[in-house]
Protein backbone atom coordinates (compact mmCIF):
# COMPACT_ATOMS: atom_id res chain seq x y z
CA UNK A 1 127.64 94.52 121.97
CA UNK A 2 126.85 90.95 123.00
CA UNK A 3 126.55 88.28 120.79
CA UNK A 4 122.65 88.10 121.31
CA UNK A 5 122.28 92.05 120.66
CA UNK A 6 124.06 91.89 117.95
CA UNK A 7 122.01 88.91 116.38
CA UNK A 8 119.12 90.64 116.92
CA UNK A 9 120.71 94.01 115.41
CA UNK A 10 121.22 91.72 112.06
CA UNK A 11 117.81 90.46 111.93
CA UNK A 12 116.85 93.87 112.19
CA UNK A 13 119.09 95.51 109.83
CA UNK A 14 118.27 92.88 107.37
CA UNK A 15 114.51 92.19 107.93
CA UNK A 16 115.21 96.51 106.98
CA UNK A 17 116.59 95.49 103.68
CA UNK A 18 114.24 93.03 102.94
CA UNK A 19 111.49 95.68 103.29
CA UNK A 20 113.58 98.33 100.92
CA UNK A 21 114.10 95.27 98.03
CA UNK A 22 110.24 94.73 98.30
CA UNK A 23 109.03 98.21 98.21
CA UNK A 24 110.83 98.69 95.14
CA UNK A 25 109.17 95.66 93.40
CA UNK A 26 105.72 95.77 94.65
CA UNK A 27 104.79 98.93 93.31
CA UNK A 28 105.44 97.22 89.30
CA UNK A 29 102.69 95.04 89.96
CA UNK A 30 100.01 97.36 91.12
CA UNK A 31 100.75 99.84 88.49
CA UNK A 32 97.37 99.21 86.39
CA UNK A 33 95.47 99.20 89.61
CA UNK A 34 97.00 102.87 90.56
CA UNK A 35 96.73 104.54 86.79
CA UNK A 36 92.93 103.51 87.01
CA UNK A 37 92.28 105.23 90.58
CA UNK A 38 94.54 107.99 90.10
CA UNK A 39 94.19 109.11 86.05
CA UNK A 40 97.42 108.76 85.41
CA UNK A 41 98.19 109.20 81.56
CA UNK A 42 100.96 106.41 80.30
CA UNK A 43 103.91 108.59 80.71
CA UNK A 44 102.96 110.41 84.32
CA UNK A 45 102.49 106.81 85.56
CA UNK A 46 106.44 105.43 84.92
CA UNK A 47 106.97 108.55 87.58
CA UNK A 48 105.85 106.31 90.18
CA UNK A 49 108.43 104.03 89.84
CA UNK A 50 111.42 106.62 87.97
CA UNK A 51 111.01 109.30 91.27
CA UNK A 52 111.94 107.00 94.11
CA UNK A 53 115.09 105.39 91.44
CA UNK A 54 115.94 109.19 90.99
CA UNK A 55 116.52 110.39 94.49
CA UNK A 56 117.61 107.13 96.21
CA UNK A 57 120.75 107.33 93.60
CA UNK A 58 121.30 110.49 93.90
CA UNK A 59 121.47 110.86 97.45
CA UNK A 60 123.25 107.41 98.35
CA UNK A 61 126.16 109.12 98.64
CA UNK A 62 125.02 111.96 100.54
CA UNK A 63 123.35 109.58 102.87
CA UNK A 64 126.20 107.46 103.41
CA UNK A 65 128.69 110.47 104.16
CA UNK A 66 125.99 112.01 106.87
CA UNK A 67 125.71 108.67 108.38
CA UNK A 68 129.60 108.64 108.99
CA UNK A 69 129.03 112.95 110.42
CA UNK A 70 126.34 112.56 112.32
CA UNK A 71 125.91 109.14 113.44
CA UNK A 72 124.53 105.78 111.53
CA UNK A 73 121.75 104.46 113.66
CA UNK A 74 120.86 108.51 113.69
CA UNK A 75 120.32 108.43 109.79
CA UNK A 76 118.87 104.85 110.03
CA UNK A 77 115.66 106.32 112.31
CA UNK A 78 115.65 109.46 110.32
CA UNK A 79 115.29 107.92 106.93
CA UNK A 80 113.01 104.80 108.49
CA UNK A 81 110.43 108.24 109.76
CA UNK A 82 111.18 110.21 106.50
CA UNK A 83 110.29 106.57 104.36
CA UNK A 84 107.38 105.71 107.20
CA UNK A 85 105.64 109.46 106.58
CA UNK A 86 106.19 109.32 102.70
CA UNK A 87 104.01 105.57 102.51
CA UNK A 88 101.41 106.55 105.18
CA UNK A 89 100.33 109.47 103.13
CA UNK A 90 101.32 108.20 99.71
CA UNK A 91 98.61 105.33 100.44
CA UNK A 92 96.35 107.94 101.22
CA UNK A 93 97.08 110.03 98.17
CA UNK A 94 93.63 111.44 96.38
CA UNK A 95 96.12 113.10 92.92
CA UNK A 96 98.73 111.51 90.86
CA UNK A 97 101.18 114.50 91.89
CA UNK A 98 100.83 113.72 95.48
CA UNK A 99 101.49 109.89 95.08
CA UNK A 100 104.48 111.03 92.83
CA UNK A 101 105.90 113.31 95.62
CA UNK A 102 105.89 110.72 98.07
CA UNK A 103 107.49 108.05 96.00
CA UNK A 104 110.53 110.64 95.17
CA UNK A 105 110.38 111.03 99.50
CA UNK A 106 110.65 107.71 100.16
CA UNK A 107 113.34 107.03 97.15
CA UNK A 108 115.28 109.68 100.01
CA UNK A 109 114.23 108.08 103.02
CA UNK A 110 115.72 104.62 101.32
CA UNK A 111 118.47 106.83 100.58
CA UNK A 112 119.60 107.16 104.10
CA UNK A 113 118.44 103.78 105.01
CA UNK A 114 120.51 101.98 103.09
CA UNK A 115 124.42 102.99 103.68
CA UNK A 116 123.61 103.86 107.34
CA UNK A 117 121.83 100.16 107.59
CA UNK A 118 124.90 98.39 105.68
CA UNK A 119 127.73 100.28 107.72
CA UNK A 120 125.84 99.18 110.52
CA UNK A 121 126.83 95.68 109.71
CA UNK A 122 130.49 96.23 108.58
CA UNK A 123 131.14 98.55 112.18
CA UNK A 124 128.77 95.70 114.36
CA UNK A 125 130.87 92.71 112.86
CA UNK A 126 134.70 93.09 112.46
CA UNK A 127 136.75 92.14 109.22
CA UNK A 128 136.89 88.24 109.03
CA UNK A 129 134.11 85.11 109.07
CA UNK A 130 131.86 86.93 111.36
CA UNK A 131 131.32 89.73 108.74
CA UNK A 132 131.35 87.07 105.98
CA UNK A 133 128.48 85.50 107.42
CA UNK A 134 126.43 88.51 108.20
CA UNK A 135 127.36 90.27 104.90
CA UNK A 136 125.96 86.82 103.96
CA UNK A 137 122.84 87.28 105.35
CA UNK A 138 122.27 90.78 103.82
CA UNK A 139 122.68 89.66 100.18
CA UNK A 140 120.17 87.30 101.29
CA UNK A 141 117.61 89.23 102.37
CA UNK A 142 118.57 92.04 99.22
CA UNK A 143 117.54 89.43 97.35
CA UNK A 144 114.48 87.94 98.35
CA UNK A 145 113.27 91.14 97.95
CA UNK A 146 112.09 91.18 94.68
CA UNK A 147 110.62 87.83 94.89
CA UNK A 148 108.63 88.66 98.01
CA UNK A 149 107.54 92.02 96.56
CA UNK A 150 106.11 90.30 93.31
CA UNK A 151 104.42 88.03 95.28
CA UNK A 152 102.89 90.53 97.62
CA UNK A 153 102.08 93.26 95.09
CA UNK A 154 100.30 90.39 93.62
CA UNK A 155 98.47 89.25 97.14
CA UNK A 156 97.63 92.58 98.38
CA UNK A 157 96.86 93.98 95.53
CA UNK A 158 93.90 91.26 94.87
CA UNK A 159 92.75 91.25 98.34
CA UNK A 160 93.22 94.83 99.54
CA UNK A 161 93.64 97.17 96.63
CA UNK A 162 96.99 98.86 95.65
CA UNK A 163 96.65 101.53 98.64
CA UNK A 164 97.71 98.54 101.00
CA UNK A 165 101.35 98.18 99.57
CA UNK A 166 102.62 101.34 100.60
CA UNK A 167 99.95 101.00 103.94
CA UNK A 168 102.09 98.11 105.09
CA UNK A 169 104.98 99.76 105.93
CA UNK A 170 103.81 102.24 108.73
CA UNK A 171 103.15 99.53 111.07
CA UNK A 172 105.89 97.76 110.10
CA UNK A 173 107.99 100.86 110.63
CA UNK A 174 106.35 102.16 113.49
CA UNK A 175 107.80 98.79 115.53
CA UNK A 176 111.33 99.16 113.50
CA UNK A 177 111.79 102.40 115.16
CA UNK A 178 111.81 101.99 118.80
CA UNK A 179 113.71 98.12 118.28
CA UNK A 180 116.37 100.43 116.59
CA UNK A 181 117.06 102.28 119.85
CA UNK A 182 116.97 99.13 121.85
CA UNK A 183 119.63 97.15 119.74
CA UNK A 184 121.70 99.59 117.77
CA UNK A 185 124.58 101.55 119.69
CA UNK A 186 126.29 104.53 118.33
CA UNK A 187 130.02 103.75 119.00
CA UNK A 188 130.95 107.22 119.61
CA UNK A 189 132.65 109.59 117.43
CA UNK A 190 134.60 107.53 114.44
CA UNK A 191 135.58 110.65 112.39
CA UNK A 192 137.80 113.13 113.36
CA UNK A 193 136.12 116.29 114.43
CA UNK A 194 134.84 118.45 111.34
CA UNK A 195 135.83 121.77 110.36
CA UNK A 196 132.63 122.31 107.65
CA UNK A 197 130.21 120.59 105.91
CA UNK A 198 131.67 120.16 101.91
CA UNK A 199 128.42 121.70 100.85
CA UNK A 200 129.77 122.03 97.13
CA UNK A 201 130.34 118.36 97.20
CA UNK A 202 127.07 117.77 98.34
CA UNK A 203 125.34 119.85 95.73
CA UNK A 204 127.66 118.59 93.56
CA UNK A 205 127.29 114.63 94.09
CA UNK A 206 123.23 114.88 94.54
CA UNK A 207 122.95 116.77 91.33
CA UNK A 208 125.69 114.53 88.98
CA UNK A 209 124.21 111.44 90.49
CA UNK A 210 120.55 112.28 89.63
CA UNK A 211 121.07 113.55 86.27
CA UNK A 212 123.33 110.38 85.10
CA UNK A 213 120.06 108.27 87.01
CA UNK A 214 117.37 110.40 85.12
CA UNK A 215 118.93 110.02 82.02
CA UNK A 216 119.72 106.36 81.84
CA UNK A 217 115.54 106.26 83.36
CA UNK A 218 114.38 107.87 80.17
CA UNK A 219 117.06 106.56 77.76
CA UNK A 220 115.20 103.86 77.02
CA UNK A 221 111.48 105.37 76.29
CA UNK A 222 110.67 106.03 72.30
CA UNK A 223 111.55 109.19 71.23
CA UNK A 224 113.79 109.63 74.40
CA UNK A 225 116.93 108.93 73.60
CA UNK A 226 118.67 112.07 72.81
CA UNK A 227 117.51 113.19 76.20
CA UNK A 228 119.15 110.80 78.21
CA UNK A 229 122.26 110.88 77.25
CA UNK A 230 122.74 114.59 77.20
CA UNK A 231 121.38 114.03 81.21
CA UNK A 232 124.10 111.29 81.44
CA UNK A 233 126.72 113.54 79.86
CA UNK A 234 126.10 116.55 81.77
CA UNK A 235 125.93 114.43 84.87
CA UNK A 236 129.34 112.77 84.56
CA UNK A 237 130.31 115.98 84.15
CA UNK A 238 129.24 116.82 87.57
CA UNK A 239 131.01 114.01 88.87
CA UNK A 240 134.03 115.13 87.33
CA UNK A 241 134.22 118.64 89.02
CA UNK A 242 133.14 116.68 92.13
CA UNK A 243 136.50 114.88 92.05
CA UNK A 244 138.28 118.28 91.30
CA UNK A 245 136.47 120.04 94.15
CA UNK A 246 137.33 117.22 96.59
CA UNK A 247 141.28 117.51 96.15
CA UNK A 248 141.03 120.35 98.11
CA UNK A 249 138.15 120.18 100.39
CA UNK A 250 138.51 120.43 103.88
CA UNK A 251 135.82 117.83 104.82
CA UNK A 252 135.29 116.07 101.30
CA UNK A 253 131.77 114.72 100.58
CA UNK A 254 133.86 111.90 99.10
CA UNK A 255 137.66 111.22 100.53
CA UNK A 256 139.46 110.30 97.44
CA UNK A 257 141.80 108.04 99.90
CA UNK A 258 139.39 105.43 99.71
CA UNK A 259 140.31 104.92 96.41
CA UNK A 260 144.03 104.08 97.22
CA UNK A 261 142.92 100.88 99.17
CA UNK A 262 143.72 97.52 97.33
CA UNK A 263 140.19 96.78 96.03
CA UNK A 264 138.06 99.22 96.09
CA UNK A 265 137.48 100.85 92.75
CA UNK A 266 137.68 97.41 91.16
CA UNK A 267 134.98 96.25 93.18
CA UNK A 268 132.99 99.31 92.97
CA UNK A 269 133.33 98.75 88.65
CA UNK A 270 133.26 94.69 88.62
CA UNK A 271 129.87 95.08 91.22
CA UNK A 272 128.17 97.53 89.12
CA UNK A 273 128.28 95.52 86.04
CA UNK A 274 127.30 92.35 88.05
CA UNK A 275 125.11 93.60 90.47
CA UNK A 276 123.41 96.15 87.65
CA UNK A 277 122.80 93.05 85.35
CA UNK A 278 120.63 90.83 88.19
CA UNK A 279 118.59 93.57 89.12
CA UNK A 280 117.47 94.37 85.85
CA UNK A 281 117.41 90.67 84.82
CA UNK A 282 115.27 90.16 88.10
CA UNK A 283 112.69 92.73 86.11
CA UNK A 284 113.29 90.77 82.62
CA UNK A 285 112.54 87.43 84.15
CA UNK A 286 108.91 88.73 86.02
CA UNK A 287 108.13 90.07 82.36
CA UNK A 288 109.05 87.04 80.68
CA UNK A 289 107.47 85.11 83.11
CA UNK A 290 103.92 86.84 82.71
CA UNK A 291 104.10 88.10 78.94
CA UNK A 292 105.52 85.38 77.64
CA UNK A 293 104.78 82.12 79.85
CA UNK A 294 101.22 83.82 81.07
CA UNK A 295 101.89 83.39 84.73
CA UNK A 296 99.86 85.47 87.16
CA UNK A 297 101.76 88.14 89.03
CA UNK A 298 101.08 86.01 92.00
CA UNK A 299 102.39 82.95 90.27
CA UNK A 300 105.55 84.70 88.89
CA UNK A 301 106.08 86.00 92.63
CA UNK A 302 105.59 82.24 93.76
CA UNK A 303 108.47 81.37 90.91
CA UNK A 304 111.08 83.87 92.49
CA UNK A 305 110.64 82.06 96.04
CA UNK A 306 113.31 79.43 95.25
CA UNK A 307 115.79 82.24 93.46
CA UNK A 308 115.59 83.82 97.07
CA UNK A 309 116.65 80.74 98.58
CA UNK A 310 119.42 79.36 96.23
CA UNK A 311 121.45 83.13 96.66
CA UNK A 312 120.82 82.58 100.26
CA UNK A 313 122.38 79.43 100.51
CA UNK A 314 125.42 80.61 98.12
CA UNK A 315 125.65 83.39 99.88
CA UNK A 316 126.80 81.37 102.96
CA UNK A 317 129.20 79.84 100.74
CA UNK A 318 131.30 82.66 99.50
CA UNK A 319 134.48 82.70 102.36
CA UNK A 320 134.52 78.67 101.36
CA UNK A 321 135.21 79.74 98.05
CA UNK A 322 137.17 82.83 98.79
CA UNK A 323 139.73 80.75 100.95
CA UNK A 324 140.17 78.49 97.76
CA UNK A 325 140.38 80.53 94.96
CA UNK A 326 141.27 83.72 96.80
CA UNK A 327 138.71 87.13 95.93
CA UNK A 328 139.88 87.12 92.35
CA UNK A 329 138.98 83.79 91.37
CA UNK A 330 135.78 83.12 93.46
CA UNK A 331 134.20 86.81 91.84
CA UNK A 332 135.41 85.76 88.60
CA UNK A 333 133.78 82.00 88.57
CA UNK A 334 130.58 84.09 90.31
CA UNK A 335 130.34 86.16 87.70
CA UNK A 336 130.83 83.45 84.88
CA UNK A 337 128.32 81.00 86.97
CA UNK A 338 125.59 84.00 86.83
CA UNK A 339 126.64 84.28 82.67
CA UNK A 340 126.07 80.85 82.06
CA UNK A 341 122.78 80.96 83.85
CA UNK A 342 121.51 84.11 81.73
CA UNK A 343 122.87 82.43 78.58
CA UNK A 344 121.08 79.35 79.65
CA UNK A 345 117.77 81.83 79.73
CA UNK A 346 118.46 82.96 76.44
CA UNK A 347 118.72 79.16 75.16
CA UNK A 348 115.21 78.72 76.87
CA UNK A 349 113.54 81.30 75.72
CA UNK A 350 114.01 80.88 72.10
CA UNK A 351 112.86 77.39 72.16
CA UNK A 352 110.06 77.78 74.56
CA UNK A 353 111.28 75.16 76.56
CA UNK A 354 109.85 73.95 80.02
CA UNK A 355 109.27 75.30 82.78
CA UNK A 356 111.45 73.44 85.10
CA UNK A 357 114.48 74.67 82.59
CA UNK A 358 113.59 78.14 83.78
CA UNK A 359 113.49 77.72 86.98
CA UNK A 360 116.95 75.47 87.00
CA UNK A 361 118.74 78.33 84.99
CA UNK A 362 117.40 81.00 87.44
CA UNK A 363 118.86 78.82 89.92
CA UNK A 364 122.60 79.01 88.17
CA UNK A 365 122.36 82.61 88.05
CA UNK A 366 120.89 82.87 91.82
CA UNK A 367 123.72 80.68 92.70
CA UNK A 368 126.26 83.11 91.11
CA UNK A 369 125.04 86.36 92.45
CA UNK A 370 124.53 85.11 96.05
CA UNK A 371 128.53 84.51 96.01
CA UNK A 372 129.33 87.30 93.92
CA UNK A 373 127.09 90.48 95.77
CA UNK A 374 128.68 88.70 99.21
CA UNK A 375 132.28 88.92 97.86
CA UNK A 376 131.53 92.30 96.25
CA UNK A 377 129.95 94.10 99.13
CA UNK A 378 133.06 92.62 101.43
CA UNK A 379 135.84 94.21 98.89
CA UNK A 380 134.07 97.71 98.80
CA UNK A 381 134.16 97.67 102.55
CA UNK A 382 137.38 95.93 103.48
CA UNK A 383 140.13 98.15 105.09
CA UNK A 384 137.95 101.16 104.92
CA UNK A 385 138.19 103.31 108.74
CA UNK A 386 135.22 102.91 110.96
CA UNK A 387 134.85 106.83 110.29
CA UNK A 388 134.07 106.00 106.88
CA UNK A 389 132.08 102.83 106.48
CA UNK A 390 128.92 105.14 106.07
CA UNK A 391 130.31 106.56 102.90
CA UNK A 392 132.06 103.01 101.89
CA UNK A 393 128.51 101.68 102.01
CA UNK A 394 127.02 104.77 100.16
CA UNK A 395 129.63 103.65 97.35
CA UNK A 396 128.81 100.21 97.47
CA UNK A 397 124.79 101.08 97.23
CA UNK A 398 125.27 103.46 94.21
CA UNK A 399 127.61 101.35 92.43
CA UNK A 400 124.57 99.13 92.58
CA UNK A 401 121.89 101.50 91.82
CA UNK A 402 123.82 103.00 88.55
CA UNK A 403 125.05 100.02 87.05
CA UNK A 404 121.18 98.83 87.61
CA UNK A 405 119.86 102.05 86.05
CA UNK A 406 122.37 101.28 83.27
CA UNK A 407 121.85 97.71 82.84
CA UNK A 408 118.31 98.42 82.27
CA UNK A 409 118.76 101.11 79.74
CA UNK A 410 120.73 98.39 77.57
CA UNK A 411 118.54 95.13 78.26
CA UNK A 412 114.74 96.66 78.65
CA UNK A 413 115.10 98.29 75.67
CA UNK A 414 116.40 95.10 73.91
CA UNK A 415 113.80 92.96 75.38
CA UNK A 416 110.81 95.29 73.68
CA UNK A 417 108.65 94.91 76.42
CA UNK A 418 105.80 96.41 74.93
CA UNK A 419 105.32 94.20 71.88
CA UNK A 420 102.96 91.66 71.77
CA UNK A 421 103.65 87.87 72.75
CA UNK A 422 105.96 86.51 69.98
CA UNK A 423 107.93 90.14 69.55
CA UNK A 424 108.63 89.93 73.50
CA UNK A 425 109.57 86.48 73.46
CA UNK A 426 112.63 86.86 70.38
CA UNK A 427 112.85 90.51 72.35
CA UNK A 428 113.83 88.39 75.71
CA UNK A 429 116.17 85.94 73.80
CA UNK A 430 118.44 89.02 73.20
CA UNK A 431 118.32 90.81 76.35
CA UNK A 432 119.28 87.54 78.36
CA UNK A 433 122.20 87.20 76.07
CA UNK A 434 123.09 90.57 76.46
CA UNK A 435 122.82 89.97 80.07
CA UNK A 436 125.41 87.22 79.57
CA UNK A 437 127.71 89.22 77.58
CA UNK A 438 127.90 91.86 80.48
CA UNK A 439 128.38 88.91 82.70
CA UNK A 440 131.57 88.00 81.25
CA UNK A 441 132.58 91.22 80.88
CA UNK A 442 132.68 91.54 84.49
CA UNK A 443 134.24 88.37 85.22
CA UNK A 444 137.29 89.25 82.73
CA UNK A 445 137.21 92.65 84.76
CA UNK A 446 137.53 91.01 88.34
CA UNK A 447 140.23 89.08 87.10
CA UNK A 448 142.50 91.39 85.61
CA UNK A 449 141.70 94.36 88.31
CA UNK A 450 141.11 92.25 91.58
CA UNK A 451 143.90 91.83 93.79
């Protein structure tokens, strides 16, 4: 593909993951606005949010593995019509059941989205500083996200009601679609010809992955629990026979060959701890920033625009620091960068300092993460077949989604959300330490497991 195409392809694929990061925040802020319309009691309504987490990490995997079978920009379409369908008529929805449906539809539509969209990249740019850069550009736009989607749920919502934020995406998808077919090229068959689908592995890896993601979901609700671990138990479980089951499959769901290249499983363990911290400290710091500090959701949104920027720019920076410290060293400093900016939080919000102090230690850790998701995203796709970057990237995306599902057990619960002003502000003090601990913990990991 040209260079222009494939320019255009990245804009694309990212402007793609930029709409993904912000569906998944702008729904938080219209929350009130949808329990109102819809009668939603106090526990039905945390289903909007828990059914998309639930099915887009349980099926990453799945996702990733077809997009390898049966073709990436194939899966990319399919899930962008399967997502586009689930938001038309979720923004129509008259019944909280109906709006609950569609969520846990487009949590699978995301599902295929997002390894087919990623291996896109990785198979469109080869190994080296043209993938660097792009891989660049995708943390970028992964994290913007959130940002954007505070400060649109926060727009929208005012001006147009909450129907509008899942409205938004049809015609936004509706043009994705057909741009897809002009710039993305299937580059013919990149796995070797199949003898069966591994349908136990599929059953399998679906059902272990959503019952470790429900459980750390409702770990952290009162009274709860008991429940989610048992869910987490049973599904590591799963996982357990799945790696059993895949020894001898045929066609394996999961090829446990990956796991013999240099970096992979440490990435997949140091990214889940770092990556799983920011996006629940993303959460944390909205919270914080409108419980404790009384920002509007539209001025917290407005806060996150500079976080956005900062992990761009870092993220351009990562090879710099690669070629000077080597991948060991620069995702170790990342990691301890993104620590000291959480502990920095911590510090902050115990003496209700300024402001600006915020928004300079949200900086540090946006500094850190745009260098350390860049690096991380590389290692878990580095040396990996072109007939299995689909299921590389499906690794990569649920190493993210479980270590954020398990993050937030640990630090949502410590912050005690629910309390009133003072209890979430000494509640926040902890959780951004904890965040810092986890931090470290993840740098000592990339620098005893990284080669």
């Amino acid at each position: 593909m040209e260079t222009e195409r494939r320019g255009a392809a990245l804009v694309l694929l990212c402007g793609t993951q930029l709409l993904l990061l912000v569906d998944f925040s702008i729904v938080n802020i219209a929350l009130p606005d949808i329990r109102q319309a819809l009668g939603f009691s106090p526990s039905g309504l945390a289903w909007v949010v828990s059914a998309y987490a639930l099915t887009f990490g349980g099926f990453l995997l799945l996702g990733g593995r077809l997009a390898d079978l049966l073709g990436r920009r194939r899966l990319f379409v399919a899930g962008l019509v399967l997502f586009g369908l689930a938001s038309l008529v979720g923004g129509l929805a008259q019944s909280s059941e109906v709006l609950v449906v569609m969520r846990a539809i487009q949590g699978g539509g995301a599902a295929l989205i997002a390894p087919a969209l990623l291996s896109l990249i990785t198979t469109l740019y080869p190994e080296g500083p043209e993938r660097d850069r792009a891989v660049g550009w995708f943390t970028a736009a992964s994290a913007s996200g959130f940002g954007l989607g505070v400060l649109a749920g926060g727009v929208l919502t005012s001006a147009l009601g909450w129907r509008a934020i899942f409205l938004m995406n049809v015609p936004l998808i509706a043009v994705a679609i057909p741009v897809a077919y002009l710039l993305l090229r299937e580059p013919g068959r990149l796995s070797p010809p199949r003898r069966g689908y591994d349908v136990a592995g599929a059953v399998l890896g679906v059902a272990g992955l959503t019952m470790v993601s429900y459980g750390l979901t409702v770990a952290p609700r009162p009274g709860l629990l008991g429940r989610g671990v048992a869910f987490v138990a049973a599904g590591a479980v799963l996982l357990g026979v799945l790696l059993l089951v895949e020894r001898k499959a045929r066609d394996p769901l999961l090829p446990l060959g990956l796991f013999r290249l240099p970096n992979l499983a440490a990435a997949l363990g140091v990214g889940a701890l770092g990556a799983g911290v920011l996006g629940t400290a993303t959460l944390l710091l909205s919270l914080y920033l409108q419980e404790v500090r009384e920002l509007s959701a539209l001025w917290a949104g407005v806060f996150f625009l500079p976080f956005g920027v900062a992990i761009a720019v870092a993220a351009q920076a990562a090879p710099w620091l690669t070629a000077r410290l080597g991948l060991r060293g620069a995702l170790a400093t990342a990691a301890l960068l993104m620590a000291a900016g959480a502990g920095a939080l911590s510090v902050v919000a115990a003496g209700d300092g300024h402001l600006a102090a915020v928004l300079l230690a949200m900086l540090v850790v946006a500094a850190g993460f745009g260098v350390f998701y860049t690096l991380f995203t590389l290692a878990g796709t580095a040396g990996v077949a072109p007939g299995q970057q689909g299921i590389a990237a499906g690794l990569v995306n649920t190493a993210t989604q479980v270590g954020t599902a398990f993050a937030a057990a640990i630090l949502v619960t410590l912050a005690g959300v629910h309390g009133g002003a003072g209890a979430a502000a000494s509640g926040f003090v902890v959780a951004f330490a904890a965040a810092a601990a986890i931090l470290v913990a993840a740098a000592a990991l990339a620098a005893t497991t990284v080669r």
